[in-house]
N, C-alpha and C. Protein backbone atom coordinates (compact mmCIF):
# COMPACT_ATOMS: atom_id res chain seq x y z
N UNK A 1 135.77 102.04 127.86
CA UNK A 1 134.54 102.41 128.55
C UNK A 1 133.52 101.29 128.31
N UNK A 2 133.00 100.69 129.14
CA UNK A 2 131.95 99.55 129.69
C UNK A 2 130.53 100.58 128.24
N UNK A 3 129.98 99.84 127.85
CA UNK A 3 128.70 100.23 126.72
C UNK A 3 127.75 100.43 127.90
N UNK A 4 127.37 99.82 128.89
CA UNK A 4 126.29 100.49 130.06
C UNK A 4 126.51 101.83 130.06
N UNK A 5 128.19 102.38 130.33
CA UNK A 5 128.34 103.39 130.39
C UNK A 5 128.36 104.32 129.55
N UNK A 6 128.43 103.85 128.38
CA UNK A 6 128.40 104.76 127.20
C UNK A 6 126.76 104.90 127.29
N UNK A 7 125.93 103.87 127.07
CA UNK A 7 124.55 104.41 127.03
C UNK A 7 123.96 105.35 128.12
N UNK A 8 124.79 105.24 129.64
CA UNK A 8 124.32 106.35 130.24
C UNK A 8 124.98 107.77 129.83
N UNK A 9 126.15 107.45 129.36
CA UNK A 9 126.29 109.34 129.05
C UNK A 9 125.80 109.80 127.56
N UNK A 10 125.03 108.90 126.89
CA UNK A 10 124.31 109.06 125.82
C UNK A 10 122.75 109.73 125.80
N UNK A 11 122.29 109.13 126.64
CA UNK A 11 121.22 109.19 127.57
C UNK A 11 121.00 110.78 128.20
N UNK A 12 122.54 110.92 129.07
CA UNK A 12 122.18 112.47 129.44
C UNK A 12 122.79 113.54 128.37
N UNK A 13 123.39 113.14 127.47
CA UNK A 13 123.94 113.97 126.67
C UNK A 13 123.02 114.26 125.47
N UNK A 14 122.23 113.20 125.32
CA UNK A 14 120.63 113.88 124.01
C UNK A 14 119.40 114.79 124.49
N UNK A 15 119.35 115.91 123.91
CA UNK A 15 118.43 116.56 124.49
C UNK A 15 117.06 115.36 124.35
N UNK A 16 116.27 115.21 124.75
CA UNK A 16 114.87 114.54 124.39
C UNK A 16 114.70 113.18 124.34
N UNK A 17 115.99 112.30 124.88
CA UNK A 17 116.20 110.96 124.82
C UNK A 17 115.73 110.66 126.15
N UNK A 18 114.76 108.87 125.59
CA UNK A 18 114.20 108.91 126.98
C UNK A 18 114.29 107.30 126.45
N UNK A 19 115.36 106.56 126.23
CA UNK A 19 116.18 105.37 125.72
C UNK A 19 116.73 104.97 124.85
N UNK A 20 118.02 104.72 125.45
CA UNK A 20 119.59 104.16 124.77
C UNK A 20 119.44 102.90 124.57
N UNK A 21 119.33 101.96 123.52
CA UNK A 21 119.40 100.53 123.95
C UNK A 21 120.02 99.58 122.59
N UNK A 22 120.34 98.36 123.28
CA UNK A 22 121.10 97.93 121.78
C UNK A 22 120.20 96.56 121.94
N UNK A 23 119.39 95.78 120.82
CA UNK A 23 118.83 94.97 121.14
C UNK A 23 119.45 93.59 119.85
N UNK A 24 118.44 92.92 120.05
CA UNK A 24 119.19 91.26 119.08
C UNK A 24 118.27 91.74 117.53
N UNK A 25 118.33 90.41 116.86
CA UNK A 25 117.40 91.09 115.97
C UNK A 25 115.97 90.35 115.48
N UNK A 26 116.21 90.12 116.93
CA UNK A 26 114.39 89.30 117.43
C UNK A 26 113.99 90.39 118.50
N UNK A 27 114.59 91.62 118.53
CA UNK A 27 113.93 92.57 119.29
C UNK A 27 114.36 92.99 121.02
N UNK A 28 114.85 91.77 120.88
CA UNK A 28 115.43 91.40 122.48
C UNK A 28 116.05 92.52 122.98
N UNK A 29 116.35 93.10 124.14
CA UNK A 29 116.65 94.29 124.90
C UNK A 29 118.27 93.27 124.92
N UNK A 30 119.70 93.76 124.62
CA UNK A 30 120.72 93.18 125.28
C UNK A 30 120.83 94.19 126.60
N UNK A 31 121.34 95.45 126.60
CA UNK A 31 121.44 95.95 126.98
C UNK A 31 120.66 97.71 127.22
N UNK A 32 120.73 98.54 128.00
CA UNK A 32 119.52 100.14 127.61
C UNK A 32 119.96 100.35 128.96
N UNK A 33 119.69 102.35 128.52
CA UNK A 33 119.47 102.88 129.94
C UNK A 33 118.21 103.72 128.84
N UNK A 34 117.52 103.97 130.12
CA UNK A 34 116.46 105.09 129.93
C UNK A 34 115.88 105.64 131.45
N UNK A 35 114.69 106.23 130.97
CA UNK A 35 114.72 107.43 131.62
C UNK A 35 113.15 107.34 132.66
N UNK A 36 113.59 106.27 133.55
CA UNK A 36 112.15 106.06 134.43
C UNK A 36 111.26 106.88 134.50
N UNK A 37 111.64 108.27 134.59
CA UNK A 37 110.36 109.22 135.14
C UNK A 37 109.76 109.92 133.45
N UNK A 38 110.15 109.32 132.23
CA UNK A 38 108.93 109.61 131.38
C UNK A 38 108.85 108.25 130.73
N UNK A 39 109.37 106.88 130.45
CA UNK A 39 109.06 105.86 129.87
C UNK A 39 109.19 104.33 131.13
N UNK A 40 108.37 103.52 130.53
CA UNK A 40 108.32 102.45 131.94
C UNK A 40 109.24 101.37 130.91
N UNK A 41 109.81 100.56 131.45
CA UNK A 41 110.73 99.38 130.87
C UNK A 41 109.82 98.57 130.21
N UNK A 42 108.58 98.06 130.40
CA UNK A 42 107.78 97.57 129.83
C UNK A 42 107.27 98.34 127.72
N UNK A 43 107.14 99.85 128.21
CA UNK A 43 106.92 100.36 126.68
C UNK A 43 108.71 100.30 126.03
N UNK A 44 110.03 100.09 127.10
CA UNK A 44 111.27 100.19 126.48
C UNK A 44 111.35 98.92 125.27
N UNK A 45 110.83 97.82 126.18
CA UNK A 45 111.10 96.67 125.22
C UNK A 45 109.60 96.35 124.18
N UNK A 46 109.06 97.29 124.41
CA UNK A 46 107.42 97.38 123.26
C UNK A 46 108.01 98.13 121.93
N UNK A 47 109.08 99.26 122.16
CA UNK A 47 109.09 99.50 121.53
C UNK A 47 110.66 99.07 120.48
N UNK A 48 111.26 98.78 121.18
CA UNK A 48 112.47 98.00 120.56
C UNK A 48 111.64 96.55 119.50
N UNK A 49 110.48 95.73 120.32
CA UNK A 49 110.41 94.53 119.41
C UNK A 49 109.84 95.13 118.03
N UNK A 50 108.93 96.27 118.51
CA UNK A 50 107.74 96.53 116.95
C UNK A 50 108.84 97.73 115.60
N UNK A 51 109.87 98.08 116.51
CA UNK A 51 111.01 98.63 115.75
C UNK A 51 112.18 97.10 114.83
N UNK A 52 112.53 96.92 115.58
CA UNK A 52 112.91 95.56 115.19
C UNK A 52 112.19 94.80 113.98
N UNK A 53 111.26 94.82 114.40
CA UNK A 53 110.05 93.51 113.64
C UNK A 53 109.73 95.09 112.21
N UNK A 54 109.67 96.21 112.48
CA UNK A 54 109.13 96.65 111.56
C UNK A 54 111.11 96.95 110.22
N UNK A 55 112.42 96.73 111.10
CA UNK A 55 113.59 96.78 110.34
C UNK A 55 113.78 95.48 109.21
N UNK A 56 112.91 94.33 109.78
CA UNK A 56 113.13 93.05 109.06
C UNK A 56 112.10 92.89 107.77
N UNK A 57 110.84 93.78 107.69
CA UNK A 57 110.27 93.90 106.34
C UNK A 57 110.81 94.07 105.38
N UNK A 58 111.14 93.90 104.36
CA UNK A 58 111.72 94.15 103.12
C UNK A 58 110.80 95.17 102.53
N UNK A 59 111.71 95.99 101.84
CA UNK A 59 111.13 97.22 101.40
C UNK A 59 111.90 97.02 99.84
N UNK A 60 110.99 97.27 98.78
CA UNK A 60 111.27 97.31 97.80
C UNK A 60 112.45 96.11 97.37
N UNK A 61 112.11 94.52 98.48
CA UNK A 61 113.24 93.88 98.41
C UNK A 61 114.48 93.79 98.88
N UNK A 62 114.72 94.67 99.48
CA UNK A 62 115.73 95.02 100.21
C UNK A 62 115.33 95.09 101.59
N UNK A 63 116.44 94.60 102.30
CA UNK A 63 115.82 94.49 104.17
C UNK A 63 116.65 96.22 104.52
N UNK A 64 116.05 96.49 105.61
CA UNK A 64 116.44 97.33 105.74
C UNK A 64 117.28 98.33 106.73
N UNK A 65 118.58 98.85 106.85
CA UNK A 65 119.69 98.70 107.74
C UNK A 65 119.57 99.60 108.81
N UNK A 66 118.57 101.00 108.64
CA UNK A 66 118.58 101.91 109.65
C UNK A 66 116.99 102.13 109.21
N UNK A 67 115.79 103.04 110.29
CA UNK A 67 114.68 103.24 110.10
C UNK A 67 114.38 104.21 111.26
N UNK A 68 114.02 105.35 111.05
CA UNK A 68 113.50 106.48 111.72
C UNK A 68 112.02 106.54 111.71
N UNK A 69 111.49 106.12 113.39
CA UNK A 69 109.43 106.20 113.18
C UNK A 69 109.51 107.64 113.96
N UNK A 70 108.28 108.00 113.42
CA UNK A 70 107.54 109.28 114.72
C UNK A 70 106.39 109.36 114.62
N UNK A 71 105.89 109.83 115.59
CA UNK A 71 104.56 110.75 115.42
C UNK A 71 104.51 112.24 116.28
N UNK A 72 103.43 112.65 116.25
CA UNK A 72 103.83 113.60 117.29
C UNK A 72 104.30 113.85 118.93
N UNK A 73 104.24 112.02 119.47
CA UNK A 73 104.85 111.81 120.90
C UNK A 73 105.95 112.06 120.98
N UNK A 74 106.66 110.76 119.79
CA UNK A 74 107.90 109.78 120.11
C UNK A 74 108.40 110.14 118.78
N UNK A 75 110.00 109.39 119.21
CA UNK A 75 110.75 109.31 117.13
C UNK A 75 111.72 108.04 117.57
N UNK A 76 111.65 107.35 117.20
CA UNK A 76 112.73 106.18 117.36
C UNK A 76 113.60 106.04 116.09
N UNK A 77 114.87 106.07 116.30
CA UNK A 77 115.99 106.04 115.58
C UNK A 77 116.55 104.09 115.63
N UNK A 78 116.53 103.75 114.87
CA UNK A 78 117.33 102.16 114.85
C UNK A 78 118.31 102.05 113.38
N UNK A 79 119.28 101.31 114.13
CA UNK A 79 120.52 101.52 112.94
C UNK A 79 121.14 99.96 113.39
N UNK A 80 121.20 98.81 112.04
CA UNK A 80 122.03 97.69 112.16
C UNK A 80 123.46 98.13 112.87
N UNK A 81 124.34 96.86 113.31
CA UNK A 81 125.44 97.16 113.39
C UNK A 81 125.83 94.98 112.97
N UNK A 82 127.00 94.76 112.94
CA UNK A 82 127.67 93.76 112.97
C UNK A 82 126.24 92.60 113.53
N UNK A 83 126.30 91.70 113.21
CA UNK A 83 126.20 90.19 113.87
C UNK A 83 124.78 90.70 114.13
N UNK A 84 123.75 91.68 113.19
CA UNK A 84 122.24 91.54 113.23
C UNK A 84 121.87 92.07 114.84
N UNK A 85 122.91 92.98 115.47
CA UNK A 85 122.25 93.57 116.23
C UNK A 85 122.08 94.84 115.89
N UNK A 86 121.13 96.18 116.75
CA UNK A 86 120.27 97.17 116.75
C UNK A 86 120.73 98.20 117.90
N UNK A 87 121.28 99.37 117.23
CA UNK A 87 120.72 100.33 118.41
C UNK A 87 119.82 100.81 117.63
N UNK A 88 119.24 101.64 119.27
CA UNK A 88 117.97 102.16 119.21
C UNK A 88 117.79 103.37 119.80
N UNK A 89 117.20 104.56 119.60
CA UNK A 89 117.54 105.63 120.62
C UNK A 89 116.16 106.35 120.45
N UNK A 90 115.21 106.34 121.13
CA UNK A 90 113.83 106.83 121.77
C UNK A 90 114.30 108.18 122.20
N UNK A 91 113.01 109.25 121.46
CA UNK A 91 112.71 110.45 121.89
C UNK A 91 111.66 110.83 122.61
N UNK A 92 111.19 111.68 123.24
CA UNK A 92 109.88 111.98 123.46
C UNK A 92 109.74 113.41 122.67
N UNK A 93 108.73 113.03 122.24
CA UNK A 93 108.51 114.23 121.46
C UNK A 93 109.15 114.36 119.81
N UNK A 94 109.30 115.24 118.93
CA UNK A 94 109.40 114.87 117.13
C UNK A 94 111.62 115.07 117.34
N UNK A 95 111.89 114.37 116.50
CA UNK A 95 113.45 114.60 116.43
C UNK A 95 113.75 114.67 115.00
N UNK A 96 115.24 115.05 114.76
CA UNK A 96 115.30 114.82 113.18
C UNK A 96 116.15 113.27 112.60
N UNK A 97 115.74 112.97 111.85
CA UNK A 97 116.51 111.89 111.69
C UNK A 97 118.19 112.23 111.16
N UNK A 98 118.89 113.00 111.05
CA UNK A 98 120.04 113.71 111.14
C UNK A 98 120.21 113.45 112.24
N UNK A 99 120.02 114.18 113.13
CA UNK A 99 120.64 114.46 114.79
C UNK A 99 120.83 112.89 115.17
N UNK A 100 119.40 111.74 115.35
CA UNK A 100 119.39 110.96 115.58
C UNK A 100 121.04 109.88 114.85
N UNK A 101 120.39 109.99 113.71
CA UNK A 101 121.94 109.25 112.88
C UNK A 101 123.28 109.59 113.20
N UNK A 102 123.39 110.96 113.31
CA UNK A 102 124.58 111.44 114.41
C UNK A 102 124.97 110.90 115.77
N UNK A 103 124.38 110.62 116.79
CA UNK A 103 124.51 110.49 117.97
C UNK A 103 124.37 108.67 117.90
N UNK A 104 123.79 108.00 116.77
CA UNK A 104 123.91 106.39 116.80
C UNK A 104 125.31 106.67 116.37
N UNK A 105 125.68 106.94 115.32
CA UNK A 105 127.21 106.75 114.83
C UNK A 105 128.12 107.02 116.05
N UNK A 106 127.98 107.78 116.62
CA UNK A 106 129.50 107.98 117.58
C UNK A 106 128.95 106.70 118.78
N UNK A 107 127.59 106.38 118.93
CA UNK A 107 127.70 104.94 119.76
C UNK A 107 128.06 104.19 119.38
N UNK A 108 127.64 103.76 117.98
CA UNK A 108 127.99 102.55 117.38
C UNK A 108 129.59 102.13 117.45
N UNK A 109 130.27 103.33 117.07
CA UNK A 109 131.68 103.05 117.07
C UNK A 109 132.18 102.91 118.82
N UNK A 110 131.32 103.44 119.67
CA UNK A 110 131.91 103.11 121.16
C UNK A 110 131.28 101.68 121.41
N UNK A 111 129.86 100.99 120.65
CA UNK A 111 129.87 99.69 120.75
C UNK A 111 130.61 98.97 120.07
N UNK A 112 130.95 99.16 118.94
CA UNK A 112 131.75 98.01 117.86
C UNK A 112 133.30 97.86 118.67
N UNK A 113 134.10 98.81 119.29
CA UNK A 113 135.40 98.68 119.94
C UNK A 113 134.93 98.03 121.06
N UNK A 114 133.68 97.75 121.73
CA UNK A 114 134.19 97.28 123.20
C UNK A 114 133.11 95.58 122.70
N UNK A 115 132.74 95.44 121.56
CA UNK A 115 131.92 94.61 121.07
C UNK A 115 133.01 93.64 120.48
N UNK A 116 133.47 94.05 119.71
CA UNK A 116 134.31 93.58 117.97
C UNK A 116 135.92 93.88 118.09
């Protein structure tokens, strides 16, 4: 299965997901589907770079491999994989970081086979 396609049945298969995307680890969009009628492509890649840029801080010295943000809008889920790239999976509205870590893992492994 083509990863476009995995991110679209990722996409309709999360309740509250409103972008799938796997980016570089300068933030860069490689690939995403999301969800035109509640996020514009412009906030897709706003929020992939300041996710990105906020995974490469070192925390207690240590960089850091996965990072769950929210507030009461949004929750963005980002998880390393191989070769310093990022998925990323945008909510609207609060999520748990469980569910989120769940639904990256079964991508990750449909990216790493059609990736690696």
């Amino acid at each position: 299965m083509k990863i476009q396609e995995v991110f679209d049945q990722y996409l309709e298969k999360i309740k509250k997901a409103m972008v799938v995307a796997l980016a570089d680890d300068e933030g860069e969009i490689i690939l995403y589907s999301y969800d035109e009628d509640r996020i514009s492509d412009e906030d897709v890649r706003l929020f992939a770079a300041h996710v990105v840029h906020t995974m490469a801080k070192k925390i207690n010295g240590k960089e850091s491999r996965e990072i769950f943000l929210y507030n009461d809008k949004n929750a963005v889920f980002a998880k390393k994989l191989k070769d310093n790239l990022v998925i990323l999976i945008v909510f609207e509205g609060r999520s748990f970081r469980g569910y989120a870590d769940l639904y990256a893992e079964e991508i990750i492994e449909k990216v790493e086979e059609e990736f690696f």
